[in-house]
Protein backbone atom coordinates (compact mmCIF):
# COMPACT_ATOMS: atom_id res chain seq x y z
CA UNK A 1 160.75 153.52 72.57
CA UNK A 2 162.54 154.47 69.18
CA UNK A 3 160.64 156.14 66.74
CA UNK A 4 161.11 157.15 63.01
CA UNK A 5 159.91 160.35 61.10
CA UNK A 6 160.91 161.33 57.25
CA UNK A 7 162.18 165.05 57.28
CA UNK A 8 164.41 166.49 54.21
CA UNK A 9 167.71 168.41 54.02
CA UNK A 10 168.80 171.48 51.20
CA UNK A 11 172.35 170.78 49.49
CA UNK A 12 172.50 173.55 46.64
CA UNK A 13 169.24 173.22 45.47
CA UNK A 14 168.35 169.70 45.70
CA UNK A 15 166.75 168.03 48.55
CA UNK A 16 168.10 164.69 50.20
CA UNK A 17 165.93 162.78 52.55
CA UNK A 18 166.80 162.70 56.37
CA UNK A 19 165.10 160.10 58.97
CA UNK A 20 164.91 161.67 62.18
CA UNK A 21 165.20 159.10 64.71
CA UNK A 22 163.77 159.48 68.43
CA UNK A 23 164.66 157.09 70.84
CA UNK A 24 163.49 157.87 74.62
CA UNK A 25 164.90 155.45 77.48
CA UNK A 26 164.73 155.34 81.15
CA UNK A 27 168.35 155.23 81.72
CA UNK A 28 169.20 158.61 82.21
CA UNK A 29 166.82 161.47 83.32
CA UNK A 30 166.13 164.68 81.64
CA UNK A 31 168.91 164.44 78.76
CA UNK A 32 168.05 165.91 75.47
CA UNK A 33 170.62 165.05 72.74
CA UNK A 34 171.03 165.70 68.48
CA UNK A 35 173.64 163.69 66.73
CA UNK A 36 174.03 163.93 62.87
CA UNK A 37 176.00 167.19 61.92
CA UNK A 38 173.35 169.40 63.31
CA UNK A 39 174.47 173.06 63.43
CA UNK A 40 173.58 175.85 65.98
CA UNK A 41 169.96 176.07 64.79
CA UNK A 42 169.47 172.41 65.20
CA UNK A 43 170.69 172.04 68.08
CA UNK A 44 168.78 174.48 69.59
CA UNK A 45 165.68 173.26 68.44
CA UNK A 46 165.71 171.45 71.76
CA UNK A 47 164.29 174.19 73.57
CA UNK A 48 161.96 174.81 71.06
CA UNK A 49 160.52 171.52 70.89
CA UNK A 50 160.23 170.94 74.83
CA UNK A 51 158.51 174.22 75.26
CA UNK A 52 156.56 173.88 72.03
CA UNK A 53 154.80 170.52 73.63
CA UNK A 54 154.82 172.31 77.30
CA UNK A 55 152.81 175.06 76.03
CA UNK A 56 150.49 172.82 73.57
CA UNK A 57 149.20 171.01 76.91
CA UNK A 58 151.23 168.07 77.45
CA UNK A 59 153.87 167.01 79.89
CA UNK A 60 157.38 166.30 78.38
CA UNK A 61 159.01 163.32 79.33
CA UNK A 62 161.81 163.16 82.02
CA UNK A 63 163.59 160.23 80.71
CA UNK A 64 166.70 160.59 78.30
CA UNK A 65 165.76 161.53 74.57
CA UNK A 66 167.94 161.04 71.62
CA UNK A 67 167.84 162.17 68.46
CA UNK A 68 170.00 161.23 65.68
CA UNK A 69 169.58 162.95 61.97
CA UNK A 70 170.36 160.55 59.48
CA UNK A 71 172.42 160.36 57.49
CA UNK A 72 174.82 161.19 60.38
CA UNK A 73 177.56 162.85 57.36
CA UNK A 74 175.50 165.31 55.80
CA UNK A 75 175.52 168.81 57.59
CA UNK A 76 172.01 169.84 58.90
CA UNK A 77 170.82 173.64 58.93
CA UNK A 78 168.47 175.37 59.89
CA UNK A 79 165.07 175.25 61.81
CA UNK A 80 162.95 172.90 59.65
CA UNK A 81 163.22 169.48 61.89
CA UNK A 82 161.43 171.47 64.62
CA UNK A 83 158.40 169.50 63.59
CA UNK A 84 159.72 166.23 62.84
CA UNK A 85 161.67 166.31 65.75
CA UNK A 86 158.36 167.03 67.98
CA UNK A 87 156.35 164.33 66.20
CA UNK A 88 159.28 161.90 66.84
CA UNK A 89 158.98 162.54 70.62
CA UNK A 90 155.38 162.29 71.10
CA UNK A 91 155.18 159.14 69.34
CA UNK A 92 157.91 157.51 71.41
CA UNK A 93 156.14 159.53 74.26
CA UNK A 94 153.16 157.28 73.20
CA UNK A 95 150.93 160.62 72.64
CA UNK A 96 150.55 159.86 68.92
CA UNK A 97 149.87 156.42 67.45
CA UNK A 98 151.61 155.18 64.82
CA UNK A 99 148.95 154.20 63.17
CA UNK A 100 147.71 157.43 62.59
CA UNK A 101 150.93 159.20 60.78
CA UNK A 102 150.50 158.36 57.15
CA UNK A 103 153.11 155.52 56.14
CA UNK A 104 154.56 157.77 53.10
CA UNK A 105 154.54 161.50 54.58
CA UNK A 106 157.48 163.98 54.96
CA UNK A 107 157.00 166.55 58.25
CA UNK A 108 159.08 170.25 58.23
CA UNK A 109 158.71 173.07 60.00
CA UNK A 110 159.82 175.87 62.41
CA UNK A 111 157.87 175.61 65.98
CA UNK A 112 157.58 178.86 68.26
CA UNK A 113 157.57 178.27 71.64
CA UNK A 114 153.42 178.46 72.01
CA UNK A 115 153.47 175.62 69.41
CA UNK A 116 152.58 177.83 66.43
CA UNK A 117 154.46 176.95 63.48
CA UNK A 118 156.61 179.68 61.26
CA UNK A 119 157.10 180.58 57.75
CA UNK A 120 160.02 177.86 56.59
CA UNK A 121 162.05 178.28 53.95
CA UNK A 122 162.83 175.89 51.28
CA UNK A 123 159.02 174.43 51.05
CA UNK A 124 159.11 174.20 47.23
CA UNK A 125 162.36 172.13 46.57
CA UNK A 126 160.80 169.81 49.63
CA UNK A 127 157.78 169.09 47.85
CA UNK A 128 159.88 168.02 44.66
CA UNK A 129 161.83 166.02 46.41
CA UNK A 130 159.03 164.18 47.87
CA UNK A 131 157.47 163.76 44.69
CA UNK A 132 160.67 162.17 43.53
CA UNK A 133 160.76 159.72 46.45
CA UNK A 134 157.08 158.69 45.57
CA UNK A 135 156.22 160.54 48.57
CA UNK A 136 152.20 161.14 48.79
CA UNK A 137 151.87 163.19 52.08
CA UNK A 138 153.69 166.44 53.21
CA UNK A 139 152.94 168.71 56.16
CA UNK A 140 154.38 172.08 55.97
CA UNK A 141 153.64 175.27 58.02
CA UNK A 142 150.16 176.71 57.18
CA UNK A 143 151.71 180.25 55.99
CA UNK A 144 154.13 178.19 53.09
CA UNK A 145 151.11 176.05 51.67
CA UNK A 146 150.77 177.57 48.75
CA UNK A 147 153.97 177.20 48.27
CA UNK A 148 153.85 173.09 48.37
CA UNK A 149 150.79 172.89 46.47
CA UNK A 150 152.50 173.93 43.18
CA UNK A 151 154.14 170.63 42.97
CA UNK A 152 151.76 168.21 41.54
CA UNK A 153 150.44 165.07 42.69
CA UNK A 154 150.90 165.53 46.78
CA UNK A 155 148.60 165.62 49.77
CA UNK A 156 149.28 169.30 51.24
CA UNK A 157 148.74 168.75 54.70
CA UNK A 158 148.44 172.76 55.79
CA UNK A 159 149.40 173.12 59.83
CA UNK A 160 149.36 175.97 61.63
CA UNK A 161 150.32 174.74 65.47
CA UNK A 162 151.44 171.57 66.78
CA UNK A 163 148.49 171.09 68.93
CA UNK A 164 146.20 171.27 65.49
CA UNK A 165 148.65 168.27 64.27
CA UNK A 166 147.62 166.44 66.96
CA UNK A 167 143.86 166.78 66.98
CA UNK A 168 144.41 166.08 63.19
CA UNK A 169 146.24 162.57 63.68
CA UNK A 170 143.83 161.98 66.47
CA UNK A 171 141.10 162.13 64.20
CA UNK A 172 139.26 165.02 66.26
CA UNK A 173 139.48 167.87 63.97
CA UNK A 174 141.21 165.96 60.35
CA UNK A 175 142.63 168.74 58.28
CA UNK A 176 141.28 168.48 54.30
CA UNK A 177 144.18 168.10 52.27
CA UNK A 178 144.75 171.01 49.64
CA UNK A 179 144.64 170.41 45.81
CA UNK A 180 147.97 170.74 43.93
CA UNK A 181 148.19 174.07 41.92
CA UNK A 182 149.43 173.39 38.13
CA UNK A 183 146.83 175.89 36.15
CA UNK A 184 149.21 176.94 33.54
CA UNK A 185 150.91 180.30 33.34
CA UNK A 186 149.15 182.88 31.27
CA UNK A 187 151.87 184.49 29.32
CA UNK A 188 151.98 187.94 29.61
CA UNK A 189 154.84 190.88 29.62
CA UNK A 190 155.69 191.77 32.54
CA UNK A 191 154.70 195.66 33.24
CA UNK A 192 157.67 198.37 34.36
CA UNK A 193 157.49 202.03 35.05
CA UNK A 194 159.89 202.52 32.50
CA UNK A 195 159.22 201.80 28.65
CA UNK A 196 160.92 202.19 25.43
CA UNK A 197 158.72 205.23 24.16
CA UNK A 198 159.92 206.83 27.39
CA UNK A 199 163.25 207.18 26.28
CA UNK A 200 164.25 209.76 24.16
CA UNK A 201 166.16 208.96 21.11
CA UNK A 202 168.68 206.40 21.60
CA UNK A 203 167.57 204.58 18.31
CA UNK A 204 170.93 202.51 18.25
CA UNK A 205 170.30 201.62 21.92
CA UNK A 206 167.08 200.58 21.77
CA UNK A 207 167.71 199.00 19.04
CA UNK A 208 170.72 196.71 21.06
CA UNK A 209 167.96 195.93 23.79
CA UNK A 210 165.77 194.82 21.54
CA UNK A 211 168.32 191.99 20.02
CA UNK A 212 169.15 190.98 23.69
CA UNK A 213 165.98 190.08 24.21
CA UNK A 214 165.23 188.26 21.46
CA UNK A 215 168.13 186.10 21.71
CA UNK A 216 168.89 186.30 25.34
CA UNK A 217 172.42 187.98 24.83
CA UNK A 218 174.42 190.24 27.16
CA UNK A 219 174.40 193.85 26.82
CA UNK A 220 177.70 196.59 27.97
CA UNK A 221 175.53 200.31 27.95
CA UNK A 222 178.61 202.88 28.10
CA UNK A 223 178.17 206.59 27.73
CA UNK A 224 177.70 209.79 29.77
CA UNK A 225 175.96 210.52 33.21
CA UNK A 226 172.25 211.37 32.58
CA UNK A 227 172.52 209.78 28.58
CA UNK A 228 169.69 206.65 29.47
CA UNK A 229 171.56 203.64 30.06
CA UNK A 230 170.10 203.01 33.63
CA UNK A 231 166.98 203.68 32.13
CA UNK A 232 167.39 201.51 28.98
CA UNK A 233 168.67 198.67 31.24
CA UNK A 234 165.30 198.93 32.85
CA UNK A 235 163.14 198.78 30.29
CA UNK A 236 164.42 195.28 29.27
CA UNK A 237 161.93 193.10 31.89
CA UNK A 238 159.36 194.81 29.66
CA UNK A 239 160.67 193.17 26.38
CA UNK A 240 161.80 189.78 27.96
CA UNK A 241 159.14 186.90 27.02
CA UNK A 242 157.09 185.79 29.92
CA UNK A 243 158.29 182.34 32.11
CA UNK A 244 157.14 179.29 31.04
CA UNK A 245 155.84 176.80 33.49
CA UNK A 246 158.99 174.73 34.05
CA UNK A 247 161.56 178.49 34.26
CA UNK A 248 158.91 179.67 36.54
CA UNK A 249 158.92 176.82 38.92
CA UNK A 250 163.03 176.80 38.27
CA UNK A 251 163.00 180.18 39.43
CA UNK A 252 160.61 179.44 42.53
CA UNK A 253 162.98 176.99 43.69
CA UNK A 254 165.87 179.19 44.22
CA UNK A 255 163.87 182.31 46.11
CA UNK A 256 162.81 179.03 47.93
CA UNK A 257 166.44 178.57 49.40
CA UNK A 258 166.80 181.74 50.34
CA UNK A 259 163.79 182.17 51.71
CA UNK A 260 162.63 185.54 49.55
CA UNK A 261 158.93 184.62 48.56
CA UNK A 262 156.05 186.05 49.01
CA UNK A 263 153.91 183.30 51.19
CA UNK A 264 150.54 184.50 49.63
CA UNK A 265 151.98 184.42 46.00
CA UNK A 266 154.83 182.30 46.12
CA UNK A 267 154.93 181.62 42.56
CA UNK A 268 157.41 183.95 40.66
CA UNK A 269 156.01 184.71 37.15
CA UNK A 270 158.00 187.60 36.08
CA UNK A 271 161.68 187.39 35.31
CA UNK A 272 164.14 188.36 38.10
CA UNK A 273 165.29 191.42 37.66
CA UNK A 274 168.48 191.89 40.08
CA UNK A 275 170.53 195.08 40.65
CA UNK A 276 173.68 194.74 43.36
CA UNK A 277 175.43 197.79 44.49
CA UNK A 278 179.24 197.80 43.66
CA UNK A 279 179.85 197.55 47.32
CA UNK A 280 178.77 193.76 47.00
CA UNK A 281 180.88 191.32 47.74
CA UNK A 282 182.16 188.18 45.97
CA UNK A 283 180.22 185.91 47.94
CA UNK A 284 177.18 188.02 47.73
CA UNK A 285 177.41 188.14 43.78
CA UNK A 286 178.58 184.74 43.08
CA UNK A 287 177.29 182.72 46.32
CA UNK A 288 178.93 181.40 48.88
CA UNK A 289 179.81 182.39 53.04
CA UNK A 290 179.83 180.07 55.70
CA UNK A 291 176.18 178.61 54.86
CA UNK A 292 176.87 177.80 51.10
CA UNK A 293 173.65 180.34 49.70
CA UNK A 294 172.62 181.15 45.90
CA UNK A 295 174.54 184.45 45.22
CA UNK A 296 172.76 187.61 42.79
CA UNK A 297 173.50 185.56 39.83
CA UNK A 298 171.66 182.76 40.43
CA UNK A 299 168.92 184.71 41.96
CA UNK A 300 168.87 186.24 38.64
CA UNK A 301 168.77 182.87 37.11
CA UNK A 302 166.13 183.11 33.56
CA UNK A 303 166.06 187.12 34.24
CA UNK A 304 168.47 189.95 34.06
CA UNK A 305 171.05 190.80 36.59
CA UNK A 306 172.28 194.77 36.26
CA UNK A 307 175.41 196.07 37.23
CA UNK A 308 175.12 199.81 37.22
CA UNK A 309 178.54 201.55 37.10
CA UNK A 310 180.13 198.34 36.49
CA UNK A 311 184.23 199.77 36.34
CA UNK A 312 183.28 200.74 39.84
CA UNK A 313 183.27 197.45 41.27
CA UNK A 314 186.05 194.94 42.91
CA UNK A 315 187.87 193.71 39.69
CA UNK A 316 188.15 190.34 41.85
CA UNK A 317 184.12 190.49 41.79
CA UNK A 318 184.41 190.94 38.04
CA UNK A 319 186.29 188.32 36.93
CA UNK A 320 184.52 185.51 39.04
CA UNK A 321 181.64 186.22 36.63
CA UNK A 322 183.41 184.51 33.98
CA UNK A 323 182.59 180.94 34.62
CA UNK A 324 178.90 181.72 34.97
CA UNK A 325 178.92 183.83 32.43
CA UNK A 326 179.79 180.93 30.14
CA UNK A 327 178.93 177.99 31.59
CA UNK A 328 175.42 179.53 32.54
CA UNK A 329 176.09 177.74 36.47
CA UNK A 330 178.55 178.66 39.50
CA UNK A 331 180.49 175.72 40.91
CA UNK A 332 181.17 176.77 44.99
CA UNK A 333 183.74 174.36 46.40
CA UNK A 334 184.09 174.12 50.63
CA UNK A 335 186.40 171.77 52.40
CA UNK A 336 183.52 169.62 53.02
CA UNK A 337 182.23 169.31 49.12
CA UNK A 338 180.98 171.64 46.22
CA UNK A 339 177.55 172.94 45.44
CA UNK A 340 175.92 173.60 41.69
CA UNK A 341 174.01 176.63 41.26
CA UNK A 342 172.15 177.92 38.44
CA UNK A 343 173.37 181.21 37.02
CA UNK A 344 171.59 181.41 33.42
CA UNK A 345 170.93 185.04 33.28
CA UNK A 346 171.31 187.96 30.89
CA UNK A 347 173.96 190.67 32.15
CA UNK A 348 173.38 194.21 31.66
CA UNK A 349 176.33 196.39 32.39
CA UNK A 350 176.35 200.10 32.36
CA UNK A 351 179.59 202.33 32.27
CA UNK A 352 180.84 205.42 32.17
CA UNK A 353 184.25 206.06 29.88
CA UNK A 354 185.95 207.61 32.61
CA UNK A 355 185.98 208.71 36.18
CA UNK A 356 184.34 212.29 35.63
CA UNK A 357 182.21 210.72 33.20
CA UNK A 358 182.38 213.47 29.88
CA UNK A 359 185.12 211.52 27.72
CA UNK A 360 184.13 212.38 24.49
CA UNK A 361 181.24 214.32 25.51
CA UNK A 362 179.78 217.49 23.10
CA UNK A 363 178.29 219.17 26.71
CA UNK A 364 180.77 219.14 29.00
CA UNK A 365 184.44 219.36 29.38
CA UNK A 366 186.27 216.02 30.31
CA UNK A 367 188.60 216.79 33.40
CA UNK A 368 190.59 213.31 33.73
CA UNK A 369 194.07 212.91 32.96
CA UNK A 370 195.05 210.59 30.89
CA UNK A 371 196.73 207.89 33.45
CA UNK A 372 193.33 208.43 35.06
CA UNK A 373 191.05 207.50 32.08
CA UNK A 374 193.62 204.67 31.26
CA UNK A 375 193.43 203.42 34.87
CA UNK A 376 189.44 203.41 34.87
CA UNK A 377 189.32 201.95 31.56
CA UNK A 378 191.20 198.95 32.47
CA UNK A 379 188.83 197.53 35.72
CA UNK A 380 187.50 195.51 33.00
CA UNK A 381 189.36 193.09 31.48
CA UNK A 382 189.37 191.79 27.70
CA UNK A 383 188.08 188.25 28.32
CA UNK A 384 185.14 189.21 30.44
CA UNK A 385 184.57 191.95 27.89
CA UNK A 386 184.94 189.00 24.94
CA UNK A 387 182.02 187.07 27.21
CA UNK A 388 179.60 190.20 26.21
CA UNK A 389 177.83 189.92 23.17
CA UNK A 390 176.76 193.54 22.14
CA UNK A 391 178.54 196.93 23.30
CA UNK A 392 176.66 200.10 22.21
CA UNK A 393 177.72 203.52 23.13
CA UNK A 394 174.86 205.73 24.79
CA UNK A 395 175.06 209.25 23.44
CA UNK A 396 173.76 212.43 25.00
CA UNK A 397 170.42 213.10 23.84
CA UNK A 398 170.04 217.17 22.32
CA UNK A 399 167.79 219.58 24.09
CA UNK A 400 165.47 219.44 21.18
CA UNK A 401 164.47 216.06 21.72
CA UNK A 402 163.69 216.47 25.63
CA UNK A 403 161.74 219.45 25.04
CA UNK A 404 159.67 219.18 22.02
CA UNK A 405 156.68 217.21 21.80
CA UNK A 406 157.23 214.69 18.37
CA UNK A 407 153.70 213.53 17.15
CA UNK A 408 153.86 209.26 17.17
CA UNK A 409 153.99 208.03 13.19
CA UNK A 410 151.61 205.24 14.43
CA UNK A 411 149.37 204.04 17.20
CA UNK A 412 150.92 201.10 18.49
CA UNK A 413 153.99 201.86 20.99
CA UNK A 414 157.49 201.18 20.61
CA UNK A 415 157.26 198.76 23.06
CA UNK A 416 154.56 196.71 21.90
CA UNK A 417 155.58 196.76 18.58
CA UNK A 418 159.19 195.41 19.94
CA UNK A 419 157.33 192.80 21.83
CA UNK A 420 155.40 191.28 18.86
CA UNK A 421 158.82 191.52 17.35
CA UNK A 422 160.40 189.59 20.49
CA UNK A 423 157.83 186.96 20.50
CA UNK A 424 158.23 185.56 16.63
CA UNK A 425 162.02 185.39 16.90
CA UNK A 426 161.38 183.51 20.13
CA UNK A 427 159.07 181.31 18.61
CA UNK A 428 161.27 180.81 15.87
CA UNK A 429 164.05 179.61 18.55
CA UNK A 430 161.67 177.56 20.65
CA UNK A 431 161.28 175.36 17.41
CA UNK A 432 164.94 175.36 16.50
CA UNK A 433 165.90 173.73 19.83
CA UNK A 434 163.09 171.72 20.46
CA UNK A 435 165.05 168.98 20.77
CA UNK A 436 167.07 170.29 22.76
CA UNK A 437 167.80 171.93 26.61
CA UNK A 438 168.58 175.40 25.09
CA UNK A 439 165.82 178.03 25.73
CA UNK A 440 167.47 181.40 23.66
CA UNK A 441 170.07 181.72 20.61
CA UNK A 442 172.70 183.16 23.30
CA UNK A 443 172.62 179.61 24.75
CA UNK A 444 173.83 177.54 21.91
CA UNK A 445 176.74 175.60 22.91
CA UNK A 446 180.19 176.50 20.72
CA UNK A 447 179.94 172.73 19.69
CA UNK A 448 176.79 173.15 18.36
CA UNK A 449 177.11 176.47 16.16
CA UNK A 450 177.79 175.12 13.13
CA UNK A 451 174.61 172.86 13.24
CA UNK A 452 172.25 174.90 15.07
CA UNK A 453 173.04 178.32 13.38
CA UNK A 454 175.17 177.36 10.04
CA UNK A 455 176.51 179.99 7.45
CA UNK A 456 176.33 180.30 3.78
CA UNK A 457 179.94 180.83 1.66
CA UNK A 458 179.52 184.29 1.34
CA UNK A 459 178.90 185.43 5.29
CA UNK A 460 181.53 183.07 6.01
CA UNK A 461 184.05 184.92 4.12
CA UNK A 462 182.95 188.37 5.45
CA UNK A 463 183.23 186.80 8.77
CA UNK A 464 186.66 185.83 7.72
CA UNK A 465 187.97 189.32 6.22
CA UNK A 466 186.45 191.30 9.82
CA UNK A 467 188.02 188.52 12.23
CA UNK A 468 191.11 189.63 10.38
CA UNK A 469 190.95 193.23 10.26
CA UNK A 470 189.04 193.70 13.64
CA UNK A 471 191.24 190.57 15.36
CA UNK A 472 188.42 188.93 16.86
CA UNK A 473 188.95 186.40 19.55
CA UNK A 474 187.50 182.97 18.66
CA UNK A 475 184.86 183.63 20.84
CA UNK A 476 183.92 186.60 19.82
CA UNK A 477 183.17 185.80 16.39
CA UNK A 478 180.77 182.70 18.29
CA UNK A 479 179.20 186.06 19.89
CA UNK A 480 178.94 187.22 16.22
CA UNK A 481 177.53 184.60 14.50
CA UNK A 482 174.84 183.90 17.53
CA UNK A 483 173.63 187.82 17.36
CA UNK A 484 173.33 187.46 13.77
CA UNK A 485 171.08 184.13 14.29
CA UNK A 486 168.80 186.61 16.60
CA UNK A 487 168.84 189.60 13.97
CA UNK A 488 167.68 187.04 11.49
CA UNK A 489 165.42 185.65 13.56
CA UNK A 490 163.83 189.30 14.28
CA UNK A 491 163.69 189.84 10.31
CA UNK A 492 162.01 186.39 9.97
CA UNK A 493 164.58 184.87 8.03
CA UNK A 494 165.96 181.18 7.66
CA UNK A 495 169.66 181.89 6.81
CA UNK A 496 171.58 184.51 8.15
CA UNK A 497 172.56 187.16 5.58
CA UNK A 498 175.21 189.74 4.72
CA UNK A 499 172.74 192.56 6.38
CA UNK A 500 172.70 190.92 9.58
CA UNK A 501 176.20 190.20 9.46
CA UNK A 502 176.87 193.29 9.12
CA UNK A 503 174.45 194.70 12.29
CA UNK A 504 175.92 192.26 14.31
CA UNK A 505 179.78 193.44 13.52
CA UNK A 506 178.55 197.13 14.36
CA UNK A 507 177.83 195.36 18.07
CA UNK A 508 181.75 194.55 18.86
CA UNK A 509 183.26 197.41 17.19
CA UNK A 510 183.52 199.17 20.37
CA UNK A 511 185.02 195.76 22.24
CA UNK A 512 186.18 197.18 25.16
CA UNK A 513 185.54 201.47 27.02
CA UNK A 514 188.91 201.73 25.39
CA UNK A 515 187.88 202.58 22.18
């Protein structure tokens, strides 16, 4: 008896259907066969399944079983067709009628071997796809139903063990489907242990995290050990506006894939915040290894990705940042196709100007000879330097300052007066490109400058006379203009002026640790 059950497959983030197809005949005894690209974890969910519908009570059949995952060319991972693949044989076993599997429903799901099912990754971008197929019924694993219930308009059918499926098509025990979860985000800053009144002085600094938030732009922190740029770089998840609906589910999706949410919250509503070591690799950073996987930067996707002591990592590591870095995606290409990630985050580096760390310091002797400083200098290169909108140097903040207590000049923090700040100029963007698929001023496409953020005469020619004395790149006076677009914004003005020209110049005068 052949018999047909709608399962899904991940390629980058999207789903793509896959029919699992069970035929069972008598010609042939105790043969258990997957055809259709199935990898190692496929294929071995044929011990799984058997034992799975052992152990739930019922005798497996001795004839020859074969299953074919269709389409046959795309590459099948992973544990999910456990369930499909189970249902498939029991209704060619004739232990389920197919009368009672629901004409439109998608089945995944990992099966132990007592029949219980496990937490499954990819749930979410499952669920979309079977909205997008017009698909009304899904059954996924018990533990990921929250998960599948944030996608509107489906019938969540929540299992926890294959013999519960059964009693549920039966019609013994039916299992209430659960209501779809779209109550809107309440927005909301997200809460860190570190905060800007926490740091001591670093005016200038604060300052420069305070424009990257507004307008989404990437920050370089370089200065001495113990100065506050680890610190500052933290604080920034505390000025970043809160996820909207659509960024939050965006963001869901990808923890999805690589299986890294919480089952009882699944829903991510703070920005990512990620922070690599320098011993990561290239795949790890950018994405990649055998089983194509996001990498940190799309895991940072709409959040912050922080690369503490960034001269000390692979320069190869470095520069493969450069695409995402201005395309906002990663592009992985394999012998067998290429994959699209997301990769729209904000990049906070922190450096120190040389190897000892005290170049230029008013503490401590610098002990680095030259070749040595030149050397360290030079792990990063001009054009992914050019790709960073604001450099600020982190000074060394004076005893005075750590020790004594200054009274506050008012009673609303630093940081919630920064945040109020934040939100306007983010307003002021959300109506600016509401037309449009750009979320922050850092975003604006180079062919869209001129229209989306224009100049008067006069900040034109300053703009001029400093690309000439400073010898800005082309796209570092796009940087320019787009910082001065978020300064203006934060001053609640239309037209960008002289002033925030100005601010915005003081950003790349240190364009590169060399300086």
């Amino acid at each position: 008896m052949l018999a047909k059950i709608t399962s899904g497959a991940i390629v980058g983030l999207d789903g793509t259907l896959v029919h699992v197809e069970v035929d069972i005949t008598k010609k042939g005894f105790g043969a258990f066969k997957i055809v259709g690209l199935a990898n190692k974890a496929v294929d071995e969910s044929r011990d799984r399944v058997k034992t799975a519908i052992e152990n739930t009570g019922l005798e497996f059949t001795k004839y020859r079983i074969t299953v074919n995952l269709a389409p046959a060319d795309l590459p099948k991972e992973g544990p999910i067709y456990d369930l499909p693949i189970a249902v498939g044989i029991l209704l060619a076993m004739g232990e389920i009628s197919a009368d009672t599997i629901p004409p439109n429903a998608l089945f995944i799901g990992e099966l132990s071997l007592d029949g219980t099912l496990h937490s499954t990754p990819a749930v979410l971008p499952m669920a979309i796809l079977a909205k997008e197929h017009g698909i009304k019924t899904i059954f996924v694993p018990e533990i990921n139903a929250k998960e599948a219930v944030l996608v509107k308009g489906l019938h969540v059918i929540s299992v926890s063990s294959l013999k519960q499926l059964l009693l549920h098509l039966s019609g013994v025990q039916p299992i209430k489907p659960l209501d779809s979860n779209t109550d809107p985000l309440t927005p909301s800053f997200q809460t860190t242990s570190s905060r800007l009144e926490d740091i001591l002085g670093q005016e200038f600094a604060k300052r420069a995290l305070i424009i990257a938030a507004a307008g989404g732009h990437n920050l370089l922190l370089h200065g001495p050990p113990g100065a506050g740029k680890t610190m500052l770089a933290r604080t920034l998840p505390s000025l970043i506006p809160p996820l909207s609906w659509e960024e939050a589910l965006e963001v869901t999706k990808i923890h999805s894939i690589s299986h890294l949410l919480n089952p009882d919250n699944p829903l991510i509503v703070n920005r990512p915040f990620r922070s690599p070591h320098h011993t990561v690799s290239r795949a790890g950073l950018i994405g990649g290894s055998s089983n194509v996987s996001p990498g940190e930067i799309s895991l940072a996707h709409r959040g912050v990705l922080f690369l503490d002591e960034i001269p000390e990592f692979p320069r190869s590591v470095l520069e493969s940042l450069r695409q995402p870095l201005e395309d906002g995606q990663v592009t992985i290409s394999r012998a067998k196709g290429s994959i699209t990630f997301p990769s729209r985050f904000m990049l906070i580096a922190a450096a120190n100007p040389c190897p000892c760390g005290y170049l230029g310091s008013t503490k401590r002797r610098c002990t680095c000879s030259p070749n040595k400083i030149s050397s360290y200098q030079q792990r990063l290169s001009g054009p992914l330097l050019d790709r960073i909108d604001l450099h600020t140097v982190v000074r060394e903040v004076p005893p005075e300052d750590i020790i004594l207590d200054r009274p506050r000049t008012t009673n609303e923090s630093q940081t919630q007066s920064a945040q109020k700040q934040i939100m306007r100029a983010r307003e002021k963007q959300r109506n600016r490109f509401n037309a449009t698929n750009i979320f922050s001023n850092a975003e604006i496409p180079s062919s869209q400058i001129k229209k989306l953020s224009p100049l008067t005469q006069e900040v034109k020619d300053q703009l001029i006379n400093a690309s000439n004395k400073l010898g800005l790149s082309a796209r570092a006076m796009q940087k320019i203009v787009k910082v001065s677009r978020t300064i203006a914004d934060l001053e609640d003005q239309d037209e960008i002026q002289i002033p925030h020209l100005l601010e915005a110049l003081n950003y790349r005068q240190q364009d590169s640790l060399r300086s």
